[in-house]
C-alpha atoms as a PDB file:
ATOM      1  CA  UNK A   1       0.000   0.000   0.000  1.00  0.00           C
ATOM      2  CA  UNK A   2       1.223   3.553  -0.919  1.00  0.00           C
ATOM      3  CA  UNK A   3      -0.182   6.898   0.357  1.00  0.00           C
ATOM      4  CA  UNK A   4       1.158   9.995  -0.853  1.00  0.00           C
ATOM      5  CA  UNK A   5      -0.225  13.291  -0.830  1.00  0.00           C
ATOM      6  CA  UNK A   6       0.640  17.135  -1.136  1.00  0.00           C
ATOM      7  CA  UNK A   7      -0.201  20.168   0.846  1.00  0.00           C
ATOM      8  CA  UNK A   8       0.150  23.601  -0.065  1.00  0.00           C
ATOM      9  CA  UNK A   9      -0.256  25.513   3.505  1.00  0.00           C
ATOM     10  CA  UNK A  10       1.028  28.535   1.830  1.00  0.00           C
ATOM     11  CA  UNK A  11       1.580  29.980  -1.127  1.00  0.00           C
ATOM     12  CA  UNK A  12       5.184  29.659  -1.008  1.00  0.00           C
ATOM     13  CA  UNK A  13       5.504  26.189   1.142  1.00  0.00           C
ATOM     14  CA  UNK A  14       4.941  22.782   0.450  1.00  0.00           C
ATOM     15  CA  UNK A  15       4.345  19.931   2.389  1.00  0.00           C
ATOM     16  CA  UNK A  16       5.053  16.636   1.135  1.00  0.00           C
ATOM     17  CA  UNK A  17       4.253  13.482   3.012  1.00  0.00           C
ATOM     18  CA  UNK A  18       4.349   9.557   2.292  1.00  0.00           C
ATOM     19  CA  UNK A  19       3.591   6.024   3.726  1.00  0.00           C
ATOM     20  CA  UNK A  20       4.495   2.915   1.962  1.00  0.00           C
ATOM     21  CA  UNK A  21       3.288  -0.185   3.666  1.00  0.00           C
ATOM     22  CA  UNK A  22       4.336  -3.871   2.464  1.00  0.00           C
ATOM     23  CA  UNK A  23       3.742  -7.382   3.818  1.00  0.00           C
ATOM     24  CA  UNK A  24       6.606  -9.482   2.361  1.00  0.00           C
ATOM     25  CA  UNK A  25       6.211 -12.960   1.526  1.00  0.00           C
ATOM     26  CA  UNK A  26       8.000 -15.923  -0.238  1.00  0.00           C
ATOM     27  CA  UNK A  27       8.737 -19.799  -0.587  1.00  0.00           C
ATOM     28  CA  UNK A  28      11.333 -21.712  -1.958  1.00  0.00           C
ATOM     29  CA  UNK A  29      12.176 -25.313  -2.559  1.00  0.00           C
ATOM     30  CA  UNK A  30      15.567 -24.378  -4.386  1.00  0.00           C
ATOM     31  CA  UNK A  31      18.274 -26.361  -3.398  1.00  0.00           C
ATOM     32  CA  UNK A  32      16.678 -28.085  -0.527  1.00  0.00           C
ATOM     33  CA  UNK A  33      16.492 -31.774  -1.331  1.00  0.00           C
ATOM     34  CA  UNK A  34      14.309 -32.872   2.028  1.00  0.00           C
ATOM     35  CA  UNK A  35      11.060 -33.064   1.274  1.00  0.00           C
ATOM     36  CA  UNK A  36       9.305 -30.441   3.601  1.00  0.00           C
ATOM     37  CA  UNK A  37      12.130 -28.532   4.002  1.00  0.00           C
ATOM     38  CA  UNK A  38      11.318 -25.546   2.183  1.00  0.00           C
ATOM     39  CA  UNK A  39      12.355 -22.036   2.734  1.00  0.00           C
ATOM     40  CA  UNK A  40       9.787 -19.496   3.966  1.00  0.00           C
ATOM     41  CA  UNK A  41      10.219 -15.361   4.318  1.00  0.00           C
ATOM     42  CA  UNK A  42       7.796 -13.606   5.609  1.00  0.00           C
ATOM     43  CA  UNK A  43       7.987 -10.095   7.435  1.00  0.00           C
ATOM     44  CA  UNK A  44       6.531  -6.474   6.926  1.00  0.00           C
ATOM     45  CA  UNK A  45       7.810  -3.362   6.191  1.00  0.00           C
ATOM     46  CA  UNK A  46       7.397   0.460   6.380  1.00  0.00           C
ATOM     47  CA  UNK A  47       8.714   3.231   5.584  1.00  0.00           C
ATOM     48  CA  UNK A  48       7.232   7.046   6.000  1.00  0.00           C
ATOM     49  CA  UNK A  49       8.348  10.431   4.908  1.00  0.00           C
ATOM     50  CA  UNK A  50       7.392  14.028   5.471  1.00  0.00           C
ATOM     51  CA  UNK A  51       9.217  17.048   3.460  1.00  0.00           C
ATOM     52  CA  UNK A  52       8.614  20.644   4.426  1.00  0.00           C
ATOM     53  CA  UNK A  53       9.522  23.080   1.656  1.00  0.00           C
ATOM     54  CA  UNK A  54       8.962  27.035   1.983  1.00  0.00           C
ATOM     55  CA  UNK A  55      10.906  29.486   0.058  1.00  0.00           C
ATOM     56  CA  UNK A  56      11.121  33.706  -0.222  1.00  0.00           C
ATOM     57  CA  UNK A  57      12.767  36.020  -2.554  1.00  0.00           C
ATOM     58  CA  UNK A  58      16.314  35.309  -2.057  1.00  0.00           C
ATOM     59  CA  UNK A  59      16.207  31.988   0.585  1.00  0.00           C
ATOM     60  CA  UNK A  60      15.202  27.813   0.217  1.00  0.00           C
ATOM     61  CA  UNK A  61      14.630  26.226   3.288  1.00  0.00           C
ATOM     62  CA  UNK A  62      13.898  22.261   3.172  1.00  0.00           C
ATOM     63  CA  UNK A  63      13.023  20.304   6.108  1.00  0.00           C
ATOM     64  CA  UNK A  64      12.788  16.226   5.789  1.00  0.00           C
ATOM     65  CA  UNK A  65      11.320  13.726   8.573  1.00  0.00           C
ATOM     66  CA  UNK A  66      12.286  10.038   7.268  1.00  0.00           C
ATOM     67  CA  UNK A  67      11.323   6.759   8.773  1.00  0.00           C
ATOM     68  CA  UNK A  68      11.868   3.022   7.726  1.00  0.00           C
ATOM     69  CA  UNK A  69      11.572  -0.013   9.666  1.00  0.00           C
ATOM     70  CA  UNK A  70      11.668  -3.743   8.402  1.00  0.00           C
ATOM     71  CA  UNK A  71      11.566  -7.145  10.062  1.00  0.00           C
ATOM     72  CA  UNK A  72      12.032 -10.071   8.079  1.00  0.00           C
ATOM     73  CA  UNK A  73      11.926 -13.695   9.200  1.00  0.00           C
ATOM     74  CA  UNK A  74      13.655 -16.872   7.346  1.00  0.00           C
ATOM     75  CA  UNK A  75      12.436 -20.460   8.616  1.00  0.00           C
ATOM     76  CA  UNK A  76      12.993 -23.841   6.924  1.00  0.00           C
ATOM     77  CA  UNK A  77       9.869 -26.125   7.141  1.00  0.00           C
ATOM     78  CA  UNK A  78      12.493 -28.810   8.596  1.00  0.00           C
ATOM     79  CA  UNK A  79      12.376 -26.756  11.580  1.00  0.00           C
ATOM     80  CA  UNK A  80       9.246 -26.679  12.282  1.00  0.00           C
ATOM     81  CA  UNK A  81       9.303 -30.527  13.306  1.00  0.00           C
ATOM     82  CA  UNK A  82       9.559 -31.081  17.096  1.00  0.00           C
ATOM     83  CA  UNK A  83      10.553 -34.079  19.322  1.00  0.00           C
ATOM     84  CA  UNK A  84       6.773 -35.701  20.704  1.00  0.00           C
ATOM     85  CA  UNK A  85       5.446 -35.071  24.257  1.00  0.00           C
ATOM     86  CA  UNK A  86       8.605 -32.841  25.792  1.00  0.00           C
ATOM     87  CA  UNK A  87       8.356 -29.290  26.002  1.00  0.00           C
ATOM     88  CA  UNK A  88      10.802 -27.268  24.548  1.00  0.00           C
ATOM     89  CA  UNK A  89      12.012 -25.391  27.679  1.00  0.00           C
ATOM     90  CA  UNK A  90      14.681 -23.338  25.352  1.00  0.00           C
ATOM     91  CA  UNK A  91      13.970 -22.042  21.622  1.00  0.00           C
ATOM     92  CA  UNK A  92      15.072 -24.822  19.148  1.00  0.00           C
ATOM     93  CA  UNK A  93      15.761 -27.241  22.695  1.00  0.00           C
ATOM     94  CA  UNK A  94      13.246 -30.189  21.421  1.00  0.00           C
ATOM     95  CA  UNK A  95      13.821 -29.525  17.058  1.00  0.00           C
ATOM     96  CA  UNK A  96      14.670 -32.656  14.749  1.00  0.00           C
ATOM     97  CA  UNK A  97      18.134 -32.600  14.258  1.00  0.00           C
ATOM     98  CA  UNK A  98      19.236 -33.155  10.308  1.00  0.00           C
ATOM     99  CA  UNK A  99      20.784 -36.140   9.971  1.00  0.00           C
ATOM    100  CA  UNK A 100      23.224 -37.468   6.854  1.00  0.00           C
ATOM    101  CA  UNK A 101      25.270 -40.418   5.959  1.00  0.00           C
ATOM    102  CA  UNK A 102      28.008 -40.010   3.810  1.00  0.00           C
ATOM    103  CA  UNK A 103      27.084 -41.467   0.187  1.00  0.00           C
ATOM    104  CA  UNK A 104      23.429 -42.685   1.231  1.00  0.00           C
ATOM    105  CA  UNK A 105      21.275 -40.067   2.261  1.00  0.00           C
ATOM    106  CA  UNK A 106      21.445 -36.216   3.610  1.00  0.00           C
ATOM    107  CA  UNK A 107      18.656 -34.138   5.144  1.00  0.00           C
ATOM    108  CA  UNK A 108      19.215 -31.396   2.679  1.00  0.00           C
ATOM    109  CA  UNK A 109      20.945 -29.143   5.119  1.00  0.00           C
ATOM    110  CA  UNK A 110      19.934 -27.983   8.156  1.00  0.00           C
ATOM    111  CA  UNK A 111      17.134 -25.968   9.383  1.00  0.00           C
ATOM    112  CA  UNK A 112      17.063 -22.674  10.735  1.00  0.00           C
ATOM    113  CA  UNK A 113      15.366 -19.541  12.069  1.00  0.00           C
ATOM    114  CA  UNK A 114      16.408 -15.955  11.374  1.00  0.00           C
ATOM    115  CA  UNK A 115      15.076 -12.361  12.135  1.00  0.00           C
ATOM    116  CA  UNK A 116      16.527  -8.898  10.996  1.00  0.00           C
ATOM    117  CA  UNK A 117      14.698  -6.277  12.077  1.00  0.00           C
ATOM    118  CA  UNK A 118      15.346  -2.838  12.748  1.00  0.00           C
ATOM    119  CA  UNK A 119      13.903   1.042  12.470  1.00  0.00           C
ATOM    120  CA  UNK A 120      16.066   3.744  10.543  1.00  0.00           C
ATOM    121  CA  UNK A 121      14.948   7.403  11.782  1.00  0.00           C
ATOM    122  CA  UNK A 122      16.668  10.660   9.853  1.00  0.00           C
ATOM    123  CA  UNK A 123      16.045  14.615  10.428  1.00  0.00           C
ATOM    124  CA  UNK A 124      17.919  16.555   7.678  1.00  0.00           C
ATOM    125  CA  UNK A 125      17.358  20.430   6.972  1.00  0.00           C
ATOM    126  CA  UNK A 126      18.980  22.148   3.996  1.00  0.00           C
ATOM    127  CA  UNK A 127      19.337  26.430   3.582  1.00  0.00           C
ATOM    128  CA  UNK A 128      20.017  28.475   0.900  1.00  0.00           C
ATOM    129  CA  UNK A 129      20.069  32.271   0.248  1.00  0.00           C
ATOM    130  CA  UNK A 130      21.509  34.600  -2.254  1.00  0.00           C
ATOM    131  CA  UNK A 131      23.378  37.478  -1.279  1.00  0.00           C
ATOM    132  CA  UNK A 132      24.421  39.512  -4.461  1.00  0.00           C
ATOM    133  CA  UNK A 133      26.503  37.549  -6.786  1.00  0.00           C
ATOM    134  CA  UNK A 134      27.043  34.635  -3.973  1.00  0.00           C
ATOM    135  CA  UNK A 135      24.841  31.620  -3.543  1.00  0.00           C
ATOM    136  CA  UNK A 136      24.624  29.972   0.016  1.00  0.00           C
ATOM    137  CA  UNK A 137      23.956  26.598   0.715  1.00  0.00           C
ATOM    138  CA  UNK A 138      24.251  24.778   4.250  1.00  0.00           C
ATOM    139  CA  UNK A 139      22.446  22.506   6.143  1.00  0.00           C
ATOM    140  CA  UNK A 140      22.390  18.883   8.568  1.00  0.00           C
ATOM    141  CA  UNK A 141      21.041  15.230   8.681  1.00  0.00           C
ATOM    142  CA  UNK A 142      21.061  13.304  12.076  1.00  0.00           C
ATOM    143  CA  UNK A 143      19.794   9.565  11.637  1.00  0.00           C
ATOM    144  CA  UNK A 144      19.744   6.784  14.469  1.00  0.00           C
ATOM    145  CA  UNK A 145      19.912   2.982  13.856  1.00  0.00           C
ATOM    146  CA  UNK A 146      18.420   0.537  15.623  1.00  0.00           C
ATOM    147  CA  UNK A 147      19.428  -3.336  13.885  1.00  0.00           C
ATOM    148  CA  UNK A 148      18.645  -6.249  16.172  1.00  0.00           C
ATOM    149  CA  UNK A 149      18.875 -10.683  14.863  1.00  0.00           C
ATOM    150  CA  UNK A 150      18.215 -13.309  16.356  1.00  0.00           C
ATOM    151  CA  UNK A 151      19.309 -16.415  14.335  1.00  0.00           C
ATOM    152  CA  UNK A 152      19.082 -20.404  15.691  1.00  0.00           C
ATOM    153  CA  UNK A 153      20.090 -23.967  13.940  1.00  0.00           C
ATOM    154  CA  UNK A 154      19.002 -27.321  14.814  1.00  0.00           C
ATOM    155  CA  UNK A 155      22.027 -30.005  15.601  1.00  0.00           C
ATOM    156  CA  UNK A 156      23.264 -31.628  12.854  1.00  0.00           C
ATOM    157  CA  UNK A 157      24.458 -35.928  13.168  1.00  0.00           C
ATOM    158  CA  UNK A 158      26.685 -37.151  10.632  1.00  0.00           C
ATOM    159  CA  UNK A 159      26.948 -40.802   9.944  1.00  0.00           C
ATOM    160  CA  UNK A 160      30.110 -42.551   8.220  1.00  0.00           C
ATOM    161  CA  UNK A 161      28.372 -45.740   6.979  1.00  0.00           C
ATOM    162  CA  UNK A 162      25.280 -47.524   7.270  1.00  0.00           C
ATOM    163  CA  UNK A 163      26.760 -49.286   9.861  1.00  0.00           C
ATOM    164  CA  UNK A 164      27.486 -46.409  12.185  1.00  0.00           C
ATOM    165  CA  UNK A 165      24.251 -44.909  11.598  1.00  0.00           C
ATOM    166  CA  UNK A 166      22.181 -47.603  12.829  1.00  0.00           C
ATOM    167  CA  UNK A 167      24.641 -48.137  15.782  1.00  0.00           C
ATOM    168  CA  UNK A 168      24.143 -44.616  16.499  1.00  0.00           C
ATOM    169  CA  UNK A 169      27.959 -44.250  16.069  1.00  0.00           C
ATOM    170  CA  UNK A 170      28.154 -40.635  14.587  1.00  0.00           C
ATOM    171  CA  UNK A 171      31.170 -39.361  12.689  1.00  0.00           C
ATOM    172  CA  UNK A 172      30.336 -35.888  13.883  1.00  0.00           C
ATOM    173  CA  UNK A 173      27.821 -33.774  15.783  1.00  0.00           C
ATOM    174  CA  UNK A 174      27.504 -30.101  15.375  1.00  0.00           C
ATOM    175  CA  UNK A 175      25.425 -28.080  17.700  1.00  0.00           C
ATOM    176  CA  UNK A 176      25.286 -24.655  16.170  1.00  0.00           C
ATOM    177  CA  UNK A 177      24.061 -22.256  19.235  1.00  0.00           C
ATOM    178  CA  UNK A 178      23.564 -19.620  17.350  1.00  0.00           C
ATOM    179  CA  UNK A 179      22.906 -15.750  18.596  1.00  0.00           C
ATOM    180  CA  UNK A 180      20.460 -14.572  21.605  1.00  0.00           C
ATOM    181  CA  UNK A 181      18.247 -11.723  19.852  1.00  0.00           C
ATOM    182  CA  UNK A 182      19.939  -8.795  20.302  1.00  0.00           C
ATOM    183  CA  UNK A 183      19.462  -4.813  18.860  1.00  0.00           C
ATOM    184  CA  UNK A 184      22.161  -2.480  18.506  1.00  0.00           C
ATOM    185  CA  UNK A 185      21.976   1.543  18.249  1.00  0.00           C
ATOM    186  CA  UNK A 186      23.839   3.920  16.240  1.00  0.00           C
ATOM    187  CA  UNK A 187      23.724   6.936  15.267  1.00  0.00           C
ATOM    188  CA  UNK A 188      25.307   9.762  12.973  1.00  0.00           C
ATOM    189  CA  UNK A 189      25.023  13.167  11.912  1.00  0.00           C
ATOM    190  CA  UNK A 190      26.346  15.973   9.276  1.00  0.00           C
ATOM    191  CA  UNK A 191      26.785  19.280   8.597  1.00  0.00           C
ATOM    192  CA  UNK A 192      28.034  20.670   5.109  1.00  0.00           C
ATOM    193  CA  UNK A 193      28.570  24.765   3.764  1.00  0.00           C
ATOM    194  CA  UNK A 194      28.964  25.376   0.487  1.00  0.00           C
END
C-alpha cells in the first residue's frame, strides 16, 4: 500500500508526506532436497516520509522527517518438526536434528530460524540564500539505527556408513548455538557549507 499526498499551507511552502506499507512474503524449494524442508520469508515493512519546503525572494529552506523499519523472518519447514510429548524449555531445545550419511542419504541441510529487524529514523534540513553575486547553501542530517537478529540452527548428526548410523555411532555432531536476539543503536550526523 502507498499513500502519498501534497499540501500547499502557503503559497510559497509545500508539504510533502508519504507512507508505503508492504507485507513481504516468499517460498522456496531451491536447493533443498528434504522433502518439507522448504524455505519461507515472511515479514513487513514500512517506511514514512514528510518534506517541508517554503521558500522567499532570495532563501530555500527544506526540512525532511524520514522513517523506515523492516523485520524479516527466514524459517525452513524442517524446523518446524519437534521431538513428541517434551516441552521445549529453550527455543530450538526439542527440534529434529538433520541427519546425513556419507554417500546414502542427507537431510538437505539444516534448518534454521532468522530475524533482521530494525527502524532507521533521519532529520535533515537544507538552507540556501543569495546574497548579491554569492549563492549559500548549508544545512544537517542526524539519523539513528536501531538493527537487532536473532538467528538459531538445529544439531546436525553425521553418519560414516550404514553401519554407524544404525549403531548410532556418529562421525560428527555439530550443535550450532547460534545468537540470543539482540538490537544495537547507532547513530550519525552531518553538517556541510557550500
Amino acid at each position: 500500500a502507498v499513500l502519498k499526498g501534497d499540501v500547499r499551507p502557503t503559497n510559497t511552502s509545500t508539504l510533502a508526506l508519504t507512507y508505503v506499507r508492504s507485507r513481504p512474503y516468499r517460498v522456496s524449494s531451491q536447493g533443498r532436497t528434504q522433502v518439507g524442508n522448504y524455505r519461507e520469508w515472511q515479514g513487513w515493512s514500512e517506511r514514512g516520509t514528510a518534506s517541508f519546503v517554503t521558500a522567499g525572494a532570495a532563501w530555500t529552506s527544506e526540512t525532511r522527517f524520514g522513517y523506515n523499519f523492516n523485520d524479516v523472518e527466514r524459517v525452513d519447514g524442517s524446523w518446524l518438526f519437534k521431538l513428541p510429548d517434551y516441552p521445549e524449555t529453550t527455543v530450538g531445545g526439542r527440534r529434529m536434528p538433520c541427519i546425513s550419511v556419507a554417500g546414502i542419504f542427507g537431510s538437505g541441510g539444516c534448518s534454521e530460524l532468522i530475524n533482521t529487524l530494525g527502524p532507521v529514523w533521519s532529520i535533515e534540513e537544507k538552507y540556501s540564500r543569495h546574497v548579491g553575486e554569492h549563492s549559500l547553501k548549508f544545512g544537517g542530517i542526524y539519523s539513528t539505527r536501531a538493527p537487532g537478529r536473532f538467528d538459531i540452527q538445529n544439531t546436525e548428526f553425521s553418519y560414516a556408513t550404514k553401519a554407524d548410523f544404525f549403531a548410532n555411532i556418529p562421525r560428527t555432531i555439530t550443535a550450532t548455538f547460534g545468537n540470543n536476539a539482540y538490537t544495537s543503536d547507532s547513530f550519525a550526523f552531518g553538517l556541510f557549507a557550500q
